[in-house]
Protein backbone atom coordinates (compact mmCIF):
# COMPACT_ATOMS: atom_id res chain seq x y z
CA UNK A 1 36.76 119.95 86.64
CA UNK A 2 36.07 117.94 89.81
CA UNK A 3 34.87 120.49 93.07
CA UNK A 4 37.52 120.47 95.92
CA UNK A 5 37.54 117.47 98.18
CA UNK A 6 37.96 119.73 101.37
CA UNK A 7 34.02 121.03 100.52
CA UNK A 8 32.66 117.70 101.49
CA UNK A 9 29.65 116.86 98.95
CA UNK A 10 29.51 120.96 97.51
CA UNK A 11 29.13 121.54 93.65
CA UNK A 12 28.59 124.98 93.57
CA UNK A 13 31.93 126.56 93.59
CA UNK A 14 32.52 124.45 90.02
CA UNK A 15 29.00 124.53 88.89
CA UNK A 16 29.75 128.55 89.02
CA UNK A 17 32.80 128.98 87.39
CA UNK A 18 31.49 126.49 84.60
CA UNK A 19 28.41 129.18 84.26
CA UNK A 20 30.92 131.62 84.18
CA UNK A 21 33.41 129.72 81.37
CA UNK A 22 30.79 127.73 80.00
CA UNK A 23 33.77 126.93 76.72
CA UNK A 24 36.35 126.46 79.00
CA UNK A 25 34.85 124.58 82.30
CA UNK A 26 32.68 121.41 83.06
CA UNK A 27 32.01 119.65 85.93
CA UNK A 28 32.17 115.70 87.22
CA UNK A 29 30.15 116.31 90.54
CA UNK A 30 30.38 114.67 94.03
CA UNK A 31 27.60 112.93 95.60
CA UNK A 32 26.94 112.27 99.18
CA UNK A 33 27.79 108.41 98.22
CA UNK A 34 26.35 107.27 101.96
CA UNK A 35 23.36 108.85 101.75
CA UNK A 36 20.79 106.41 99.43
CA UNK A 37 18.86 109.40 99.17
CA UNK A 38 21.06 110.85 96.74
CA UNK A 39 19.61 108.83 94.22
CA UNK A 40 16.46 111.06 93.69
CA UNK A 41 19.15 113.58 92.19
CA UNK A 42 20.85 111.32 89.78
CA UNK A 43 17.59 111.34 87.22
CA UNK A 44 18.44 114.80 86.26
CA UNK A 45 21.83 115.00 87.73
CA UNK A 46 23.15 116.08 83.86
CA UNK A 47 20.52 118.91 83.62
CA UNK A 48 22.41 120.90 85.72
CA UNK A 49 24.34 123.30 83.56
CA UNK A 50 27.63 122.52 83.27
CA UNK A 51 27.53 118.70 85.35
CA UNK A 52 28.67 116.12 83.07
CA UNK A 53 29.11 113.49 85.77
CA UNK A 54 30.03 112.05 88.92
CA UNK A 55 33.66 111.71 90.51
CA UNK A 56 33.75 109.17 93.45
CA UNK A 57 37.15 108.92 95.79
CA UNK A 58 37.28 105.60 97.84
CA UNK A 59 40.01 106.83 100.19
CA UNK A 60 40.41 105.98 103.55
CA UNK A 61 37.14 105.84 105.60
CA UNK A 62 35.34 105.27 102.60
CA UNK A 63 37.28 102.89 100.78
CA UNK A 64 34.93 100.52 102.38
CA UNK A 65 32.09 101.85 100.75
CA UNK A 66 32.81 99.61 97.86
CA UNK A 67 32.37 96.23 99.76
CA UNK A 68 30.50 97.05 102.98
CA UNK A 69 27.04 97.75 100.59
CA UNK A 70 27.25 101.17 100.84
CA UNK A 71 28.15 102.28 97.09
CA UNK A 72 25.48 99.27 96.13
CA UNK A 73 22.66 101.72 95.25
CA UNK A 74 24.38 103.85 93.22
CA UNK A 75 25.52 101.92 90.31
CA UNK A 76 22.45 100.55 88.37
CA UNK A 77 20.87 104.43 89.09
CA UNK A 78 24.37 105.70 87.83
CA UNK A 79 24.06 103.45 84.97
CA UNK A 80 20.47 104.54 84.05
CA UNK A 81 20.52 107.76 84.63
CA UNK A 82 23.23 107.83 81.49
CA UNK A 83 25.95 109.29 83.84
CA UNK A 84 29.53 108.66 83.62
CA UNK A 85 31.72 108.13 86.88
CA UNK A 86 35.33 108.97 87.16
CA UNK A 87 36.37 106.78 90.50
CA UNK A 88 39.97 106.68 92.47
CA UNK A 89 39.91 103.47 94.16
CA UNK A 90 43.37 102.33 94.87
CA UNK A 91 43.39 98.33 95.34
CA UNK A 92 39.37 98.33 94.85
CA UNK A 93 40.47 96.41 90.92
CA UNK A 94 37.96 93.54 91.53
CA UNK A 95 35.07 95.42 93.41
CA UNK A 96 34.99 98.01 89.97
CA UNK A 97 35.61 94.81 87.50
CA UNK A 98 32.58 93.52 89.35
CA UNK A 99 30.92 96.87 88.69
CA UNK A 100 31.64 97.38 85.09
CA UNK A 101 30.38 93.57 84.30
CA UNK A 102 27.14 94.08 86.11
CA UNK A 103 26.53 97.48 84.05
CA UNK A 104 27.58 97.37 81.13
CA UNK A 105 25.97 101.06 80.27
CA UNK A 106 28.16 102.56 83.12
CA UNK A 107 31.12 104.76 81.80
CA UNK A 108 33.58 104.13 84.47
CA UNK A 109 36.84 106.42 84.26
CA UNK A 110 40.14 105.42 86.28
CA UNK A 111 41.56 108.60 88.03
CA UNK A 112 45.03 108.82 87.93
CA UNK A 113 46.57 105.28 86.63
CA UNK A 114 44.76 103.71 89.88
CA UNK A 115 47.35 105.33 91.77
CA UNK A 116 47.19 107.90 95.29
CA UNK A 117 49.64 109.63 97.48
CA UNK A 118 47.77 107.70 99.66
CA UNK A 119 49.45 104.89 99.15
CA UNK A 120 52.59 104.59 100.21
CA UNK A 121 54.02 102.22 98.01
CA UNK A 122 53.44 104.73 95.14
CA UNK A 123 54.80 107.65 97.30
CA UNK A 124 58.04 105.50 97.54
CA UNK A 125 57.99 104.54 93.64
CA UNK A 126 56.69 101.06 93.80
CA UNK A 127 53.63 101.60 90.84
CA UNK A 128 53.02 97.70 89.57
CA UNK A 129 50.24 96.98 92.09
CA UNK A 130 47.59 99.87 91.32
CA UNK A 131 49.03 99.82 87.61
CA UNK A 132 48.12 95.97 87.43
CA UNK A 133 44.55 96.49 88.85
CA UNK A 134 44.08 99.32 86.08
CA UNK A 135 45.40 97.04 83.10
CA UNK A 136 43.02 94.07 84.42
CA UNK A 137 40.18 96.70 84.36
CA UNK A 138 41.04 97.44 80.17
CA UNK A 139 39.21 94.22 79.28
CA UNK A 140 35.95 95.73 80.33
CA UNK A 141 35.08 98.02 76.86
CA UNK A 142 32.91 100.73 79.51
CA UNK A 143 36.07 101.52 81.40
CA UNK A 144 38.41 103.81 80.34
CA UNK A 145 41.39 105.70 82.22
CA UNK A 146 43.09 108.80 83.15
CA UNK A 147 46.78 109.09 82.69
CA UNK A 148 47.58 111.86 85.02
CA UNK A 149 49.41 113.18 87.93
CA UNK A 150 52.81 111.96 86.27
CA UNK A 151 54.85 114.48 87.79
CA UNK A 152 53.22 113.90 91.28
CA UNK A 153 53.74 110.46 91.63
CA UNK A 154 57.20 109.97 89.65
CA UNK A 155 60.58 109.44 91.66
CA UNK A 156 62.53 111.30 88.92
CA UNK A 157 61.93 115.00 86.82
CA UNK A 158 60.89 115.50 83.91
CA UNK A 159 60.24 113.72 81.77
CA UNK A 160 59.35 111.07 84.41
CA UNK A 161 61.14 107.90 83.07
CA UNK A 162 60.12 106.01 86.21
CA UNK A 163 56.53 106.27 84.71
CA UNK A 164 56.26 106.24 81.24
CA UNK A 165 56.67 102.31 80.59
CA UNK A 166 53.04 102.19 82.78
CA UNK A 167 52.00 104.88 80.39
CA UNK A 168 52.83 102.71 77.74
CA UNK A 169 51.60 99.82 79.23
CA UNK A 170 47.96 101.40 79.87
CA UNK A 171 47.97 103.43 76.87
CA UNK A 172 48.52 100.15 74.99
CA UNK A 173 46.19 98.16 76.52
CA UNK A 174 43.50 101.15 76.53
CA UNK A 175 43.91 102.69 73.29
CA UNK A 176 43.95 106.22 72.33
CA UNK A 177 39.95 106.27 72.29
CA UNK A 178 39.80 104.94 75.99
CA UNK A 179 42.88 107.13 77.40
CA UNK A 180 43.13 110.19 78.41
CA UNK A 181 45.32 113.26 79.69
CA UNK A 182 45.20 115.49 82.80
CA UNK A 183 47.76 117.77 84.81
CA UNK A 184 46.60 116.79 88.34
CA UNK A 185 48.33 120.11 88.99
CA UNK A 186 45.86 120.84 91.76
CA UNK A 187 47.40 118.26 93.91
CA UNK A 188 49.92 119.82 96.07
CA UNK A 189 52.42 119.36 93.41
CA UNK A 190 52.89 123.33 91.71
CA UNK A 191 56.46 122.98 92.24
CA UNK A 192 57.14 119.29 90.57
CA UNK A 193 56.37 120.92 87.15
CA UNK A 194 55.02 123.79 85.07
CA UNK A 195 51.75 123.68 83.35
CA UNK A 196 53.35 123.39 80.01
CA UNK A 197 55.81 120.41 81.12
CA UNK A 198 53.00 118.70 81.71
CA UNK A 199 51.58 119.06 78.49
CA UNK A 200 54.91 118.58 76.42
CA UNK A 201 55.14 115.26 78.53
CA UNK A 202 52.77 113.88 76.32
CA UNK A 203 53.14 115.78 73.13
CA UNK A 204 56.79 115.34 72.93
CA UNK A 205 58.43 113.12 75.02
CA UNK A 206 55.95 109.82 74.68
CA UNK A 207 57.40 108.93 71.64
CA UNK A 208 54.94 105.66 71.45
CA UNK A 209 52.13 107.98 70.65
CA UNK A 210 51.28 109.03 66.81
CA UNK A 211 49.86 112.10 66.05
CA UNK A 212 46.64 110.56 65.94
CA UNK A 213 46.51 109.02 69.06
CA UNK A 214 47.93 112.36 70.95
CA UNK A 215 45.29 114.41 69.42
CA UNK A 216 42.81 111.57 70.85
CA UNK A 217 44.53 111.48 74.14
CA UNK A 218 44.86 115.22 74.91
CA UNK A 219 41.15 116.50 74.72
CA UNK A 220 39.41 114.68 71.50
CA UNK A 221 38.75 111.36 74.01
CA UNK A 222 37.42 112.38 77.25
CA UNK A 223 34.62 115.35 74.92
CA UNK A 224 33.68 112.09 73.26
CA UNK A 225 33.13 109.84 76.10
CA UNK A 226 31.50 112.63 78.39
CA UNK A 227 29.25 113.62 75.14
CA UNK A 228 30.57 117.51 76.22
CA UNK A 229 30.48 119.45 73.09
């Protein structure tokens, strides 16, 4: 569970329900990215209960933050510090492939395919740019990805066939240990799909998937890679 982007830098709203649902919640943080101070909390950033790691967005203002120096601090503290960092970063491919070769340690965790609604080439269906950036990044074995928000970013319903050949191509170049699910339902998108069509999305109609690799991608990935047990 990642705390609403509208509360600036604020953890406590998740870090409370995750207190509250301790089996059902957990929480990749935000971190006030600009502020190099921020590094004195990273050391015990995971004995918080219920933070398993950091989510960064580099989205409009601060999609310079990953050239202009300002992100430089955090990743070799990141890395040390043992926590993992889910990051949206549409058309920031080679800044992160920079990243994940200079710390090797680093979990890094594509949000969404590499896609926004930011974007609008995604809004109008046009996915091959941020999906290419995200399939250059599978090379790097500390880098994993997120294949959600299908039904917010597809041009047609369900099942989304305008999508699932990216799936395919990520899932494929990822693996079912380095892929993983999510509904995205949060994002302004209640009415694109129900809860459960966004599960049977990947449990029924991805036919490329075993059994395995669905039990892998739907929960048994992501509790491995963010050690939450």
């Amino acid at each position: 569970m990642m705390p609403p982007s509208w509360h600036d830098d604020r953890n406590d709203y998740a870090l409370e329900a995750a207190k509250r649902h301790p089996n059902r919640f957990a929480v990749m943080g935000r971190i006030a990215l600009q502020d190099p101070k921020s590094a004195e909390l990273l050391p015990n950033w995971k004995t918080q209960p219920g933070m398993l790691g950091i989510r960064l967005t580099f989205l409009g203002p601060a999609a310079k933050w990953l050239t202009d120096g300002t992100a430089d601090w955090f990743w070799p503290v990141a890395e040390k510090a043992g926590v993992p960092v889910m990051f949206l970063a549409p058309g920031g491919g080679a800044q992160i492939a920079g990243v994940a070769e200079r710390h090797p340690q680093l979990q890094l965790i594509a949000d969404h395919m590499g896609m926004s609604l930011s974007d609008e080439a995604v809004r109008a269906g046009k996915f091959e740019g941020p999906i290419g950036q995200t399939l250059a990044l599978a090379r790097h074995p500390n880098v994993s990805v997120k294949l959600s928000g299908s039904a917010n970013y597809s041009q047609q319903p369900y099942p989304y066939a305008d999508l699932n050949p990216h799936i395919r191509r990520l899932f494929e170049a990822y693996g079912p240990q380095r892929s993983y699910w999510g509904t995205d339902i949060t994002n302004g998108a209640f009415g694109q799909a129900t809860y459960r069509q966004r599960i049977t999305h990947f449990t029924e109609a991805l036919d490329f998937m075993s059994d395995d690799d669905k039990d892998w991608v739907m929960g048994r990935a992501i509790l491995a890679r963010l050690k939450w047990s």
